[in-house]
PDB file of N, CA and C in Angstrom:
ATOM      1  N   UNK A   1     138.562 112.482  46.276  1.00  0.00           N
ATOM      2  CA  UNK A   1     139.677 112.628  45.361  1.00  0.00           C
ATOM      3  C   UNK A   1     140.142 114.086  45.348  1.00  0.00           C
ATOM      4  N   UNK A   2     141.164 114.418  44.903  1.00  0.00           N
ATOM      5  CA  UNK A   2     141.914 115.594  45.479  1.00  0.00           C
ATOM      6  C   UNK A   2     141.998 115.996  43.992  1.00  0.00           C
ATOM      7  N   UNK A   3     141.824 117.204  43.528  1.00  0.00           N
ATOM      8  CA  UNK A   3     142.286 117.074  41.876  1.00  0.00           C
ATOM      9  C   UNK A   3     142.998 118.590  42.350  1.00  0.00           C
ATOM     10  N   UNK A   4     143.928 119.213  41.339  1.00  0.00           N
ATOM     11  CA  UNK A   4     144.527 119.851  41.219  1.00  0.00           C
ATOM     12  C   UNK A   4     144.310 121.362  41.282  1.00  0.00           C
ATOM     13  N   UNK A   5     143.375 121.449  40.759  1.00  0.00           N
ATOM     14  CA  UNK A   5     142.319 122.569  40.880  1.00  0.00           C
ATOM     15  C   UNK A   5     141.189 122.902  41.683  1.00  0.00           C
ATOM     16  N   UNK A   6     141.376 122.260  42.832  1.00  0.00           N
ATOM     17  CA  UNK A   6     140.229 122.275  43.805  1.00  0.00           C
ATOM     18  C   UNK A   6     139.760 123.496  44.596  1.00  0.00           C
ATOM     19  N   UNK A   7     140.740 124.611  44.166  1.00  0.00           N
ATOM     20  CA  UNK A   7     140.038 125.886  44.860  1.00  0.00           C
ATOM     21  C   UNK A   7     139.719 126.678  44.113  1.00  0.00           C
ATOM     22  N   UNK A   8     139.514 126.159  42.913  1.00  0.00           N
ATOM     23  CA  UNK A   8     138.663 127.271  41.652  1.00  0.00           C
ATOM     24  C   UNK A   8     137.399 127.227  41.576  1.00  0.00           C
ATOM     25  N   UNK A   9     136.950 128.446  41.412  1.00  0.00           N
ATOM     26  CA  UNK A   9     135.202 128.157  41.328  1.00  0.00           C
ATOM     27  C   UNK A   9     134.977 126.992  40.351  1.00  0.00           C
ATOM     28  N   UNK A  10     133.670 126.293  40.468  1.00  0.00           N
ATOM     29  CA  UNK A  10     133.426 125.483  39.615  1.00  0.00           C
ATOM     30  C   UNK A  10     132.101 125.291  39.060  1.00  0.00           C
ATOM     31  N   UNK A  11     132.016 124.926  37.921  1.00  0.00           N
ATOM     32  CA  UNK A  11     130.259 125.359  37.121  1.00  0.00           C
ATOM     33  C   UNK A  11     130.583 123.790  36.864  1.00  0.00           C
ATOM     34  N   UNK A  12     129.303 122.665  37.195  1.00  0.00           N
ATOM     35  CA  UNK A  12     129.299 121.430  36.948  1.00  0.00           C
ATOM     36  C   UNK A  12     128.074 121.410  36.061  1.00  0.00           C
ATOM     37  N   UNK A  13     127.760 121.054  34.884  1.00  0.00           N
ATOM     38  CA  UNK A  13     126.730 121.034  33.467  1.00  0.00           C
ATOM     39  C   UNK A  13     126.542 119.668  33.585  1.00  0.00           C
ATOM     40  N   UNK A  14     126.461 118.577  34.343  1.00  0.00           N
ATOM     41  CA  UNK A  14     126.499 117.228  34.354  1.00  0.00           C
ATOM     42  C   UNK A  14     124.604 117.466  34.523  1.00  0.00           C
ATOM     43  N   UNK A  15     123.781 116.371  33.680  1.00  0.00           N
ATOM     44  CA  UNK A  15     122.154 116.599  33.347  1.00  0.00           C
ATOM     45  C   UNK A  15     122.068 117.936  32.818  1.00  0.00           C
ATOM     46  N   UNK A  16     122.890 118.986  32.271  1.00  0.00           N
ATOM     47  CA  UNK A  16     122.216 119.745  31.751  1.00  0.00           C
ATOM     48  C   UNK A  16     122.474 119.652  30.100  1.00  0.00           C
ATOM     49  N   UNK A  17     120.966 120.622  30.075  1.00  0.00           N
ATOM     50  CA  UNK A  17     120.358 120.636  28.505  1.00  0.00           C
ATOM     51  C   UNK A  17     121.666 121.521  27.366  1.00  0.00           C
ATOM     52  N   UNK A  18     121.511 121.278  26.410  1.00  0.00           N
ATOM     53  CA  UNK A  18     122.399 122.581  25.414  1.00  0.00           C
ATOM     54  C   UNK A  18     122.043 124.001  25.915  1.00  0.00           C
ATOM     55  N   UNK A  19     120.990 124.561  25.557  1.00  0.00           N
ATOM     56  CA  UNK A  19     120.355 125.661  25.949  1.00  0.00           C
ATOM     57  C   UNK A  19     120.651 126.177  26.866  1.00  0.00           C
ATOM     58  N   UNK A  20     120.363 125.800  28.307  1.00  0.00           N
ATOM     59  CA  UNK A  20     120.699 125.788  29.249  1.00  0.00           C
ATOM     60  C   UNK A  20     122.127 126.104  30.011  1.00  0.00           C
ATOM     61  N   UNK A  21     122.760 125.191  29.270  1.00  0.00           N
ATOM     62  CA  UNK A  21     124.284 124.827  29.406  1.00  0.00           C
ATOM     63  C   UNK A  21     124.918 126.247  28.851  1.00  0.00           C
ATOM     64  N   UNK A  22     124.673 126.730  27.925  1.00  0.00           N
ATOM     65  CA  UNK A  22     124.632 128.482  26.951  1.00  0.00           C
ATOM     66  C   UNK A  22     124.674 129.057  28.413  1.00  0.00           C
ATOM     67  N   UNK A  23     123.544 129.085  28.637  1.00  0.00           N
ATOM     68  CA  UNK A  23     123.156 130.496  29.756  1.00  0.00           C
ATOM     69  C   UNK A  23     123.900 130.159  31.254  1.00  0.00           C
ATOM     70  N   UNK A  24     124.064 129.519  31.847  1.00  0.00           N
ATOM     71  CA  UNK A  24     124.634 128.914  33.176  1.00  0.00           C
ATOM     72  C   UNK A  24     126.378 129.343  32.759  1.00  0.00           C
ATOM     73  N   UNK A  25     126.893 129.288  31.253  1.00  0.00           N
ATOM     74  CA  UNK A  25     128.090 129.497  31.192  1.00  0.00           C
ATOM     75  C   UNK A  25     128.596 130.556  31.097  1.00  0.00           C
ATOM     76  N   UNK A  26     127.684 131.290  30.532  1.00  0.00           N
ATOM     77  CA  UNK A  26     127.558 132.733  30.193  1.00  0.00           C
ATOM     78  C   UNK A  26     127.844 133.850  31.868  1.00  0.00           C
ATOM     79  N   UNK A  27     126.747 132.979  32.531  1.00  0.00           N
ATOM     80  CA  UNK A  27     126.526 133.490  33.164  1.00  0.00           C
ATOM     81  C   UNK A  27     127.482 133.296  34.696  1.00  0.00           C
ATOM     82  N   UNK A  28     128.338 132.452  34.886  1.00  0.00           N
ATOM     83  CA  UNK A  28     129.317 131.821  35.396  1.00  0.00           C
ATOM     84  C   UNK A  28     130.709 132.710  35.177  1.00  0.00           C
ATOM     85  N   UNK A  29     130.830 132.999  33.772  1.00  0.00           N
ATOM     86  CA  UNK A  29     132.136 133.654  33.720  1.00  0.00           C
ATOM     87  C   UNK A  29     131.541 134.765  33.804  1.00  0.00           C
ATOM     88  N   UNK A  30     130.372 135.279  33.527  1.00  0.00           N
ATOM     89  CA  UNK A  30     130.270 137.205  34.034  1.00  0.00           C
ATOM     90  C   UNK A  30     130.613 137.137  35.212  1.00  0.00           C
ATOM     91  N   UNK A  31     130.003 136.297  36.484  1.00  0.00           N
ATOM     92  CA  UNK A  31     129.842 136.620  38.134  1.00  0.00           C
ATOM     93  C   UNK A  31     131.322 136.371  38.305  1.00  0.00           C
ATOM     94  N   UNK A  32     132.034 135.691  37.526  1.00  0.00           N
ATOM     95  CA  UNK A  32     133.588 135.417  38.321  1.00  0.00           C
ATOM     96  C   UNK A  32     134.140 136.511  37.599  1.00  0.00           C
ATOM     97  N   UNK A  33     133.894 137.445  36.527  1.00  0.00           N
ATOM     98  CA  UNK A  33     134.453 138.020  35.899  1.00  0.00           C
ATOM     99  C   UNK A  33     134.293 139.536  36.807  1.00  0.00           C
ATOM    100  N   UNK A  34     133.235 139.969  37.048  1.00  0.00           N
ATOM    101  CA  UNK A  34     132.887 140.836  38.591  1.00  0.00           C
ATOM    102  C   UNK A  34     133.517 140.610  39.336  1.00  0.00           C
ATOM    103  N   UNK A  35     133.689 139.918  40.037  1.00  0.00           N
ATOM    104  CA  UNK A  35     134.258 139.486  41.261  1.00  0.00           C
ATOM    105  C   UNK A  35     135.821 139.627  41.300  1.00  0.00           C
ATOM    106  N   UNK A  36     136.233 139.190  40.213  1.00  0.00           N
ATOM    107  CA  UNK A  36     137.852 139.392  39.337  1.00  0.00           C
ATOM    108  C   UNK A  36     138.596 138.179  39.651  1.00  0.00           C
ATOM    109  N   UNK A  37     137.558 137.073  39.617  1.00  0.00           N
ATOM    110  CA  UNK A  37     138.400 135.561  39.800  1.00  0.00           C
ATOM    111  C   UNK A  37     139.188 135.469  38.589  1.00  0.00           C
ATOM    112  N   UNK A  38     140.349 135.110  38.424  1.00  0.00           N
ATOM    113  CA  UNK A  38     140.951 135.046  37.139  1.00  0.00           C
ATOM    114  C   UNK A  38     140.465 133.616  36.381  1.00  0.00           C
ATOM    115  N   UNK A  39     140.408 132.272  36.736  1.00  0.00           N
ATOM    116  CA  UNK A  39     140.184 131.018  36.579  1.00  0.00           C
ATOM    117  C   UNK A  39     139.266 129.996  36.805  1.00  0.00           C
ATOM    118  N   UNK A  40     138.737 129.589  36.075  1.00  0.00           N
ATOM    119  CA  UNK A  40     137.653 128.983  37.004  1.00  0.00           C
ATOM    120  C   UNK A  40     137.561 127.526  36.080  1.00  0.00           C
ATOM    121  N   UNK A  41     136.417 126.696  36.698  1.00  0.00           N
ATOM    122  CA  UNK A  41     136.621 125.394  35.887  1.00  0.00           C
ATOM    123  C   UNK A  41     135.266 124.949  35.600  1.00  0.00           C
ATOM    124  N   UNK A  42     135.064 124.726  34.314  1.00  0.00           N
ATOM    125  CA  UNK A  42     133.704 124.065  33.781  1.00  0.00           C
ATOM    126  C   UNK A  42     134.216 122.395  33.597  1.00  0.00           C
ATOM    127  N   UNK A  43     133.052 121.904  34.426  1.00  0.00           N
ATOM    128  CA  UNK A  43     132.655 120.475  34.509  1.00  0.00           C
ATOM    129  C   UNK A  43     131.545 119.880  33.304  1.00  0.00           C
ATOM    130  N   UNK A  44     132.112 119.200  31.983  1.00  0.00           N
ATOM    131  CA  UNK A  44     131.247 119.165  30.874  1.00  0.00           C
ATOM    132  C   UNK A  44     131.044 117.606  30.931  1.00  0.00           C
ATOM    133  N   UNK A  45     131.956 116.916  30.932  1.00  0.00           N
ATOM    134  CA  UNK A  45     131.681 115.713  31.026  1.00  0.00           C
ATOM    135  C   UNK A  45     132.583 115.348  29.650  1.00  0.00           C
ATOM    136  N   UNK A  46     132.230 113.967  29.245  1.00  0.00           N
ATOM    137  CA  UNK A  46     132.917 113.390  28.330  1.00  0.00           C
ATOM    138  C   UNK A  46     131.848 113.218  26.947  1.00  0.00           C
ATOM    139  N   UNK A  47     130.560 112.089  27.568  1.00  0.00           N
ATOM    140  CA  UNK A  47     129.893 111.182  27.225  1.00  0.00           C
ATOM    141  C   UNK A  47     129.870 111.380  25.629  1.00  0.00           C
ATOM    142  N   UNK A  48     128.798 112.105  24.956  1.00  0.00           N
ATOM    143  CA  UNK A  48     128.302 112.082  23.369  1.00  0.00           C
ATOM    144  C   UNK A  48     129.307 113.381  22.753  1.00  0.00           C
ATOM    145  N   UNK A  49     129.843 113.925  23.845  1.00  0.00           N
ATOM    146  CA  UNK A  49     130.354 115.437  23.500  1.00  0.00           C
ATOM    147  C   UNK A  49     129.890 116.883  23.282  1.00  0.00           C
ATOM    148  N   UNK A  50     128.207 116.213  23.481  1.00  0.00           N
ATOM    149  CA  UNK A  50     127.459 117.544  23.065  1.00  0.00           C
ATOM    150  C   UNK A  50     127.441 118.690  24.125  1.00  0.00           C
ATOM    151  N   UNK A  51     127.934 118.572  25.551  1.00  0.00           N
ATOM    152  CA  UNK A  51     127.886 119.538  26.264  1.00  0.00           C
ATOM    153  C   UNK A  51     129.427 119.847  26.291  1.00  0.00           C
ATOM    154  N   UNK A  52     129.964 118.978  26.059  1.00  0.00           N
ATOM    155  CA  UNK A  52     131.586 119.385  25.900  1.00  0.00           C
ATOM    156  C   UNK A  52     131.894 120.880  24.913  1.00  0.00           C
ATOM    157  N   UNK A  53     131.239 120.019  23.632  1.00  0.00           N
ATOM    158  CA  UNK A  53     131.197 121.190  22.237  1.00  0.00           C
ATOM    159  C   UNK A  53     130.622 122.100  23.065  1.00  0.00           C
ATOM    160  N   UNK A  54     129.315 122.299  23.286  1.00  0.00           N
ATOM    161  CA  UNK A  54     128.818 123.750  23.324  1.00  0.00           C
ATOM    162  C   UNK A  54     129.370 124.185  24.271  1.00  0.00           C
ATOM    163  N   UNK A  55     129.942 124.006  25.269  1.00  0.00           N
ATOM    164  CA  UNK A  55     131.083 124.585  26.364  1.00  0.00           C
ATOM    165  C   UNK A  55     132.054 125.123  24.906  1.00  0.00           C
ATOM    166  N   UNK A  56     132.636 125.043  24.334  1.00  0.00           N
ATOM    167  CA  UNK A  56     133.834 125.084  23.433  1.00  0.00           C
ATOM    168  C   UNK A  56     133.272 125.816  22.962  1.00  0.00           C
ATOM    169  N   UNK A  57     132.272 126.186  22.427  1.00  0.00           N
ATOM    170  CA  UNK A  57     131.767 126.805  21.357  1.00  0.00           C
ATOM    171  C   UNK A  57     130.902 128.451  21.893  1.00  0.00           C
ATOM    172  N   UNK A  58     130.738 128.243  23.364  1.00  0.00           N
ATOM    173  CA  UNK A  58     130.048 128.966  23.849  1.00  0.00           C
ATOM    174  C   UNK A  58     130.994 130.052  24.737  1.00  0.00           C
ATOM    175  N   UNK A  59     132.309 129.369  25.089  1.00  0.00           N
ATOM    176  CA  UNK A  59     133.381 129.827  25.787  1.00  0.00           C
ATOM    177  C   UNK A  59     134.076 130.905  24.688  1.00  0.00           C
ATOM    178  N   UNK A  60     133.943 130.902  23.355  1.00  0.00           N
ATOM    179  CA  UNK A  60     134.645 131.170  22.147  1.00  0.00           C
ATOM    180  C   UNK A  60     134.356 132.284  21.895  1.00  0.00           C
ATOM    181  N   UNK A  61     132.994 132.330  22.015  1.00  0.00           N
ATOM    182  CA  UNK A  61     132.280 133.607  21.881  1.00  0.00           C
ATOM    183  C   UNK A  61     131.857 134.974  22.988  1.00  0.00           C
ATOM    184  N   UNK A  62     132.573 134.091  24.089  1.00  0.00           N
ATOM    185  CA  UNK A  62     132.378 135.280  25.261  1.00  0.00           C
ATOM    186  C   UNK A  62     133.153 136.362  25.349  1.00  0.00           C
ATOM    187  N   UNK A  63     132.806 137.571  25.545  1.00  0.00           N
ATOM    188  CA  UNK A  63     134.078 138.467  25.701  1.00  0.00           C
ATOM    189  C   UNK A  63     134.791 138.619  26.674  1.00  0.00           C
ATOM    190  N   UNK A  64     134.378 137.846  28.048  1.00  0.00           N
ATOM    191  CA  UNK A  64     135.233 138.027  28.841  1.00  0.00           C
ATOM    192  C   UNK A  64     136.151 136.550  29.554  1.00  0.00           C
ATOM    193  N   UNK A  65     136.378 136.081  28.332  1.00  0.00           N
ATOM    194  CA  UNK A  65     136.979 134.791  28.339  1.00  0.00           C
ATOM    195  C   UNK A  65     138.279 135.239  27.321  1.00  0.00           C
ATOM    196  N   UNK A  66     139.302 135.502  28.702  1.00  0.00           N
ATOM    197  CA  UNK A  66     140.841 135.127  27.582  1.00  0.00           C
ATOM    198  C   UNK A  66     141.435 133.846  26.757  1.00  0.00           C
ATOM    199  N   UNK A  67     140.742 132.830  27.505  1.00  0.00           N
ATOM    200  CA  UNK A  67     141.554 131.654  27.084  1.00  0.00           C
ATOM    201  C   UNK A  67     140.833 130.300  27.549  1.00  0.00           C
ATOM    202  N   UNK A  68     141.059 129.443  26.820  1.00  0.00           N
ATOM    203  CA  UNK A  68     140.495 128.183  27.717  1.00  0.00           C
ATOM    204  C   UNK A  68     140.999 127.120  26.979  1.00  0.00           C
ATOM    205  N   UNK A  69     141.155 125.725  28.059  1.00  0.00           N
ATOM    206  CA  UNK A  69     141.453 124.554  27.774  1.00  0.00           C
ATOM    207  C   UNK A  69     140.738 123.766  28.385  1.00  0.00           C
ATOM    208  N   UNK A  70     141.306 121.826  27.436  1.00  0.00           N
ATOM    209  CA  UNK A  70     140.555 121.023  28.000  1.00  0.00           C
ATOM    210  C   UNK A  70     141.789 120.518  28.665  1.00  0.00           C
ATOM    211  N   UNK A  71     141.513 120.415  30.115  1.00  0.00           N
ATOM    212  CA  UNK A  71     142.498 119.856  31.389  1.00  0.00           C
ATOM    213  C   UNK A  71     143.122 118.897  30.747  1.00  0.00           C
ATOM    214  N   UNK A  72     144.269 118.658  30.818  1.00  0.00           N
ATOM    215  CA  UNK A  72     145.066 117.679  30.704  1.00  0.00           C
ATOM    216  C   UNK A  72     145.260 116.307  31.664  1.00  0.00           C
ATOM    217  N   UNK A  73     144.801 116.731  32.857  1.00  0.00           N
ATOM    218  CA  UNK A  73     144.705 115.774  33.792  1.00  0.00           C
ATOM    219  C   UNK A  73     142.885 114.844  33.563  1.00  0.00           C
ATOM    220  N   UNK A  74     142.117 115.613  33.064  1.00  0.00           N
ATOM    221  CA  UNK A  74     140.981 115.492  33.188  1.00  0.00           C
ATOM    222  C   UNK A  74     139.999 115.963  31.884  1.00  0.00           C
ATOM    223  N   UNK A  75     140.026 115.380  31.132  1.00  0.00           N
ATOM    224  CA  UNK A  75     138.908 115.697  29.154  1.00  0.00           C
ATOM    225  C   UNK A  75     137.757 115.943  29.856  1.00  0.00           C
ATOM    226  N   UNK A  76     136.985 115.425  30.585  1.00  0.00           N
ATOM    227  CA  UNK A  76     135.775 115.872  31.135  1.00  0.00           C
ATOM    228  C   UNK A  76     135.604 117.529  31.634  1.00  0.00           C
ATOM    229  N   UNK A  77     136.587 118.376  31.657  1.00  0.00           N
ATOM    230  CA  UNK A  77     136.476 119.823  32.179  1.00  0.00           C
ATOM    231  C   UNK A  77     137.244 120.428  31.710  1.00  0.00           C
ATOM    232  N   UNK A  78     136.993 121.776  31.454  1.00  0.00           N
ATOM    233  CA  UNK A  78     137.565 122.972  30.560  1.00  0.00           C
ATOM    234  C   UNK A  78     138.410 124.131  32.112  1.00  0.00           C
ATOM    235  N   UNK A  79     139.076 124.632  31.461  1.00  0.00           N
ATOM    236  CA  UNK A  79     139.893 125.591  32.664  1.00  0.00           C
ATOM    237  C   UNK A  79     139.962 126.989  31.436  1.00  0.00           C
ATOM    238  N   UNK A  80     139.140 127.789  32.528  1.00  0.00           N
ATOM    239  CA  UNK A  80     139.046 129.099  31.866  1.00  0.00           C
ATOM    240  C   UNK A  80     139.662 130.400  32.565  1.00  0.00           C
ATOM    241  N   UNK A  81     140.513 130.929  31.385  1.00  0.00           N
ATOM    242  CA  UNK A  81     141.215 132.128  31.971  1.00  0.00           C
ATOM    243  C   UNK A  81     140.142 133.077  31.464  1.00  0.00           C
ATOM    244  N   UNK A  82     139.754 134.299  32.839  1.00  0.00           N
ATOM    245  CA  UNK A  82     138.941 135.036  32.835  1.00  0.00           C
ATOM    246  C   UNK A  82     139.739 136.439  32.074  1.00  0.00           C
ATOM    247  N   UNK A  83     139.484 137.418  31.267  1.00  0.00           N
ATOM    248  CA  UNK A  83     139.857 138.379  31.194  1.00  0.00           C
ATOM    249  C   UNK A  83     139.857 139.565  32.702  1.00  0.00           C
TER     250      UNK A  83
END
């Protein structure tokens, strides 16, 4: 399947824990934030929402996160503008 965003880095959290999910995100937008990727895309999923939220909640608090949404083409993944 071809999705729209297919040449953005991508962080997929699919089996991962809350905790976990914190640090992998954290740590996802620092290395693209080095690098000076402007965009990138977190893969949260849909299911109970609990990795969705803490994506939301964890994205909120980063400082080097300008902006973020949940895809319009796709609720399962967030699109993050990097500062």
């Amino acid at each position: 399947m071809m999705t729209l965003y297919s040449n953005l880095p991508t962080l997929d959290l699919h089996g991962i824990d809350r905790e976990y999910a914190k640090i992998l995100i954290n740590d996802f937008i620092y290395d693209n934030y080095k690098i000076k990727n402007k965009k990138v895309i977190i893969i949260h999923g849909n299911g109970q929402g609990i990795i969705k939220n803490t994506t939301q909640v964890t994205l909120k608090t980063n400082k080097y996160v300008e902006e973020y949404k949940i895809d319009n083409f796709n609720t399962g993944q967030t699109i993050v503008k990097i500062k």
